[in-house]
N, C-alpha and C. Protein backbone atom coordinates (compact mmCIF):
# COMPACT_ATOMS: atom_id res chain seq x y z
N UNK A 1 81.23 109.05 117.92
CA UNK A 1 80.56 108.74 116.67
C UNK A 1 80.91 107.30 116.29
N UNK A 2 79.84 106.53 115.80
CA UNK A 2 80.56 105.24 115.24
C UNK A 2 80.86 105.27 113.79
N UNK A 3 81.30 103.85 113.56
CA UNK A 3 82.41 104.22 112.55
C UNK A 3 81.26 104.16 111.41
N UNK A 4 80.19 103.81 111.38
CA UNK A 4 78.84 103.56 110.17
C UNK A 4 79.19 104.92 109.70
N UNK A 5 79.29 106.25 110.58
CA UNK A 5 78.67 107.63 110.40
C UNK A 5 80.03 107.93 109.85
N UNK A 6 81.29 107.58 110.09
CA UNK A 6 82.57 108.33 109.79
C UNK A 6 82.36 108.47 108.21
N UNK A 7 83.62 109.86 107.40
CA UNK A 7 83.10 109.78 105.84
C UNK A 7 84.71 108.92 105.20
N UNK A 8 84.24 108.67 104.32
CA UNK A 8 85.69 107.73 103.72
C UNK A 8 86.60 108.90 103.20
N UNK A 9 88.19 108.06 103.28
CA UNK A 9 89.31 108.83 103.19
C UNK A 9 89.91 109.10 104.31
N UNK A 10 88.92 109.57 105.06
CA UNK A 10 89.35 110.72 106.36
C UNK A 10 89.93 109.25 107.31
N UNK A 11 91.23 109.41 108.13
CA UNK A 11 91.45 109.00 109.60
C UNK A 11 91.42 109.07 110.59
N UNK A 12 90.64 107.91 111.55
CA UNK A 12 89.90 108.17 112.63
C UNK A 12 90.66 107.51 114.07
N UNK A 13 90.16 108.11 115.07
CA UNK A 13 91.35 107.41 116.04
C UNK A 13 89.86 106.12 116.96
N UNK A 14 90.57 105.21 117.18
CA UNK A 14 89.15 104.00 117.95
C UNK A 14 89.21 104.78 119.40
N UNK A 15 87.95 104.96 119.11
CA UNK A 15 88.03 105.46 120.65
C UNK A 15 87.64 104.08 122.26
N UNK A 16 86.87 103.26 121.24
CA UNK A 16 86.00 102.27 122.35
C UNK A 16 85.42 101.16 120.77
N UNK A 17 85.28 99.87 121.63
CA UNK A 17 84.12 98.92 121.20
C UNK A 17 83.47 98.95 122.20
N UNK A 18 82.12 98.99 121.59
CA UNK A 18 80.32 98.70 121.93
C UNK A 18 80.23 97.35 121.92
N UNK A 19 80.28 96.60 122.58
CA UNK A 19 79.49 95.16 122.44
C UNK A 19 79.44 94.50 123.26
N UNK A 20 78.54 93.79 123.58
CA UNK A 20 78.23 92.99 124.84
C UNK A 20 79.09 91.16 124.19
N UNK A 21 78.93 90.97 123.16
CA UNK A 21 79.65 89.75 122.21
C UNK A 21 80.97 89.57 122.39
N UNK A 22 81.64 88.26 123.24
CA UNK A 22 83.11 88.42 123.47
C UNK A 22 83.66 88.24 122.10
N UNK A 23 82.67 87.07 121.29
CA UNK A 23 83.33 86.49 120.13
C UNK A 23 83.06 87.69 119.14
N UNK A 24 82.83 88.81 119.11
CA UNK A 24 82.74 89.76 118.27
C UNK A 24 83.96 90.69 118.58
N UNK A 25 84.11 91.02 120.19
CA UNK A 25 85.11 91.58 120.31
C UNK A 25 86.89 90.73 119.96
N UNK A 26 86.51 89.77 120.43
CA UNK A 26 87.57 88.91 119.95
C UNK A 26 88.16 89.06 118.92
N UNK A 27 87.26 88.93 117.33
CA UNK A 27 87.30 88.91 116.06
C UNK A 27 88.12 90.42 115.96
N UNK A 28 87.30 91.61 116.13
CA UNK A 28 87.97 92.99 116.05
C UNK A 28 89.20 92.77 116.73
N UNK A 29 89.88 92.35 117.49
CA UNK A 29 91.20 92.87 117.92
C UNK A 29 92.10 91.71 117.51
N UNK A 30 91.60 90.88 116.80
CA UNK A 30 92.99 90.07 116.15
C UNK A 30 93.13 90.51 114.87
N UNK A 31 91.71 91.79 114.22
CA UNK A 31 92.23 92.61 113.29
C UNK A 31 93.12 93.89 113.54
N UNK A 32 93.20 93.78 114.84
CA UNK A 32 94.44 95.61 114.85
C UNK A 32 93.10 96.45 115.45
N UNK A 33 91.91 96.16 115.76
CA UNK A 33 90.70 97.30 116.01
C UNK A 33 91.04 97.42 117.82
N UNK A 34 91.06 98.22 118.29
CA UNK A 34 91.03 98.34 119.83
C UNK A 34 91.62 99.50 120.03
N UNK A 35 91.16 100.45 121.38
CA UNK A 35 91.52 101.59 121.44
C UNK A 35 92.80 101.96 120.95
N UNK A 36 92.91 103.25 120.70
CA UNK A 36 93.62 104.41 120.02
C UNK A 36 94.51 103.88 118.88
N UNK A 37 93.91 102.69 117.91
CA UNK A 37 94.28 102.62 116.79
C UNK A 37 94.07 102.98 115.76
N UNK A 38 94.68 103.72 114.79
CA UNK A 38 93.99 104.72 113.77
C UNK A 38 93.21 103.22 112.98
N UNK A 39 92.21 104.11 112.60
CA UNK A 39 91.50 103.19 111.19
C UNK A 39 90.67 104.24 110.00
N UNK A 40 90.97 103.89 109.09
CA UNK A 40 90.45 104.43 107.67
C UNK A 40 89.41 104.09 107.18
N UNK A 41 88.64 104.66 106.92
CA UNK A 41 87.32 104.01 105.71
C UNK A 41 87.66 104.29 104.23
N UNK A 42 87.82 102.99 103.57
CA UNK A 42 88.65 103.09 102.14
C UNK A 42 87.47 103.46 101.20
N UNK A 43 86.63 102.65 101.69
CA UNK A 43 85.12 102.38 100.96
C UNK A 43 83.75 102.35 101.92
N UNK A 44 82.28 102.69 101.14
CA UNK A 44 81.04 102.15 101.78
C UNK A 44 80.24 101.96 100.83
N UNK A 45 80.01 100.43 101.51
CA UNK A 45 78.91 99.59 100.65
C UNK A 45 77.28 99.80 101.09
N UNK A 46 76.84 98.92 100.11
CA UNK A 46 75.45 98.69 101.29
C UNK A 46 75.43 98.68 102.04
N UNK A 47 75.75 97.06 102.63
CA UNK A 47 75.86 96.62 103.98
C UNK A 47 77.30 96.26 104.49
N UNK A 48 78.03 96.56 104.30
CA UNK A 48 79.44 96.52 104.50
C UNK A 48 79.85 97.96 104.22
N UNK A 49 81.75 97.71 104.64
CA UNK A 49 82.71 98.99 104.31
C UNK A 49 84.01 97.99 104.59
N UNK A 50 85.11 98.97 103.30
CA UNK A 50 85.99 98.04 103.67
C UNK A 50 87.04 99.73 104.08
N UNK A 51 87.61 98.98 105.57
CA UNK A 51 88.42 99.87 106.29
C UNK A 51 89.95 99.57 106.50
N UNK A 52 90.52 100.57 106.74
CA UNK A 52 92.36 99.77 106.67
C UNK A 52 92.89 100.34 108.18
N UNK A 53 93.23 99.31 108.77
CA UNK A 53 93.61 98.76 109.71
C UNK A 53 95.09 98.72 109.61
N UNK A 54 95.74 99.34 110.50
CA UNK A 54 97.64 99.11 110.28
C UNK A 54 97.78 98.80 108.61
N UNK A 55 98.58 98.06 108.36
CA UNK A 55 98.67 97.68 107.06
C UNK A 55 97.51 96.63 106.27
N UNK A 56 96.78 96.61 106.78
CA UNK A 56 96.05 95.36 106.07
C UNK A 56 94.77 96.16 105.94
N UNK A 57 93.55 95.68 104.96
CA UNK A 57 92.55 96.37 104.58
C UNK A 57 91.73 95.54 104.53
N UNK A 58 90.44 95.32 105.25
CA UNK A 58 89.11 94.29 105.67
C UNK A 58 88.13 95.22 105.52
N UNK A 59 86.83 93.89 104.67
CA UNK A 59 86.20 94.20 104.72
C UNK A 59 84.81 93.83 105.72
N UNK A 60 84.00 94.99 106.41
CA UNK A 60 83.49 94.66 107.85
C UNK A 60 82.16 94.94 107.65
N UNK A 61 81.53 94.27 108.08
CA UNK A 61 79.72 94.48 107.90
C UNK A 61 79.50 95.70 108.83
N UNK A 62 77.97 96.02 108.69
CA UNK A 62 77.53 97.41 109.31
C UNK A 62 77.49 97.13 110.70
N UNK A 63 77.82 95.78 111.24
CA UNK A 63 76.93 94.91 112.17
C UNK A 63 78.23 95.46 113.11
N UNK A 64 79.40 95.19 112.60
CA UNK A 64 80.83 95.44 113.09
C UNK A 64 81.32 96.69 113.39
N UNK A 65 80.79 97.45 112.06
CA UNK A 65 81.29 98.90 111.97
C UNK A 65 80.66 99.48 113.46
N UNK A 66 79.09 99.42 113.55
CA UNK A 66 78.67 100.06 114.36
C UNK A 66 79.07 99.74 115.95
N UNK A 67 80.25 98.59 116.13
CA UNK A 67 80.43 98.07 117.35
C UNK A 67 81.74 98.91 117.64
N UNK A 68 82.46 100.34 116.56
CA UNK A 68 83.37 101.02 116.67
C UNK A 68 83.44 102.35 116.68
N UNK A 69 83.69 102.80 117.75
CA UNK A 69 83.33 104.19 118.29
C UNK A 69 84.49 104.90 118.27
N UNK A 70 84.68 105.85 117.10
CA UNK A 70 85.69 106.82 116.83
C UNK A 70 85.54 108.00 117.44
């Protein structure tokens, strides 16, 4: 499931990034995103969600979310 579909509160384990974009994958893993790291959905916006990552809490467009497969 990607992370667009996950419901907030709940903790999810990364299973995989989707993306053909190095500079996208890049960006996700100097936030803590890359397999079997838990991540949270705190919030969902429109077009964004802001998710918590180890200790720190970002906020990630839909563009991103959907490049994370829980």
């Amino acid at each position: 499931m990607k992370l667009t579909e996950a419901k907030v509160g709940e903790e999810y384990i990364i299973r995989e990034l989707v993306t053909d974009d190095e500079e996208m994958n890049a960006f996700l893993f100097t936030l803590g995103c890359y397999s079997g790291e838990p991540i949270t959905v705190i919030t969902k916006l429109r077009s964004s969600m802001v998710v918590s990552i180890k200790d720190g809490r970002y906020n990630i467009d839909n563009q991103l979310a959907g490049a994370i497969v829980v």
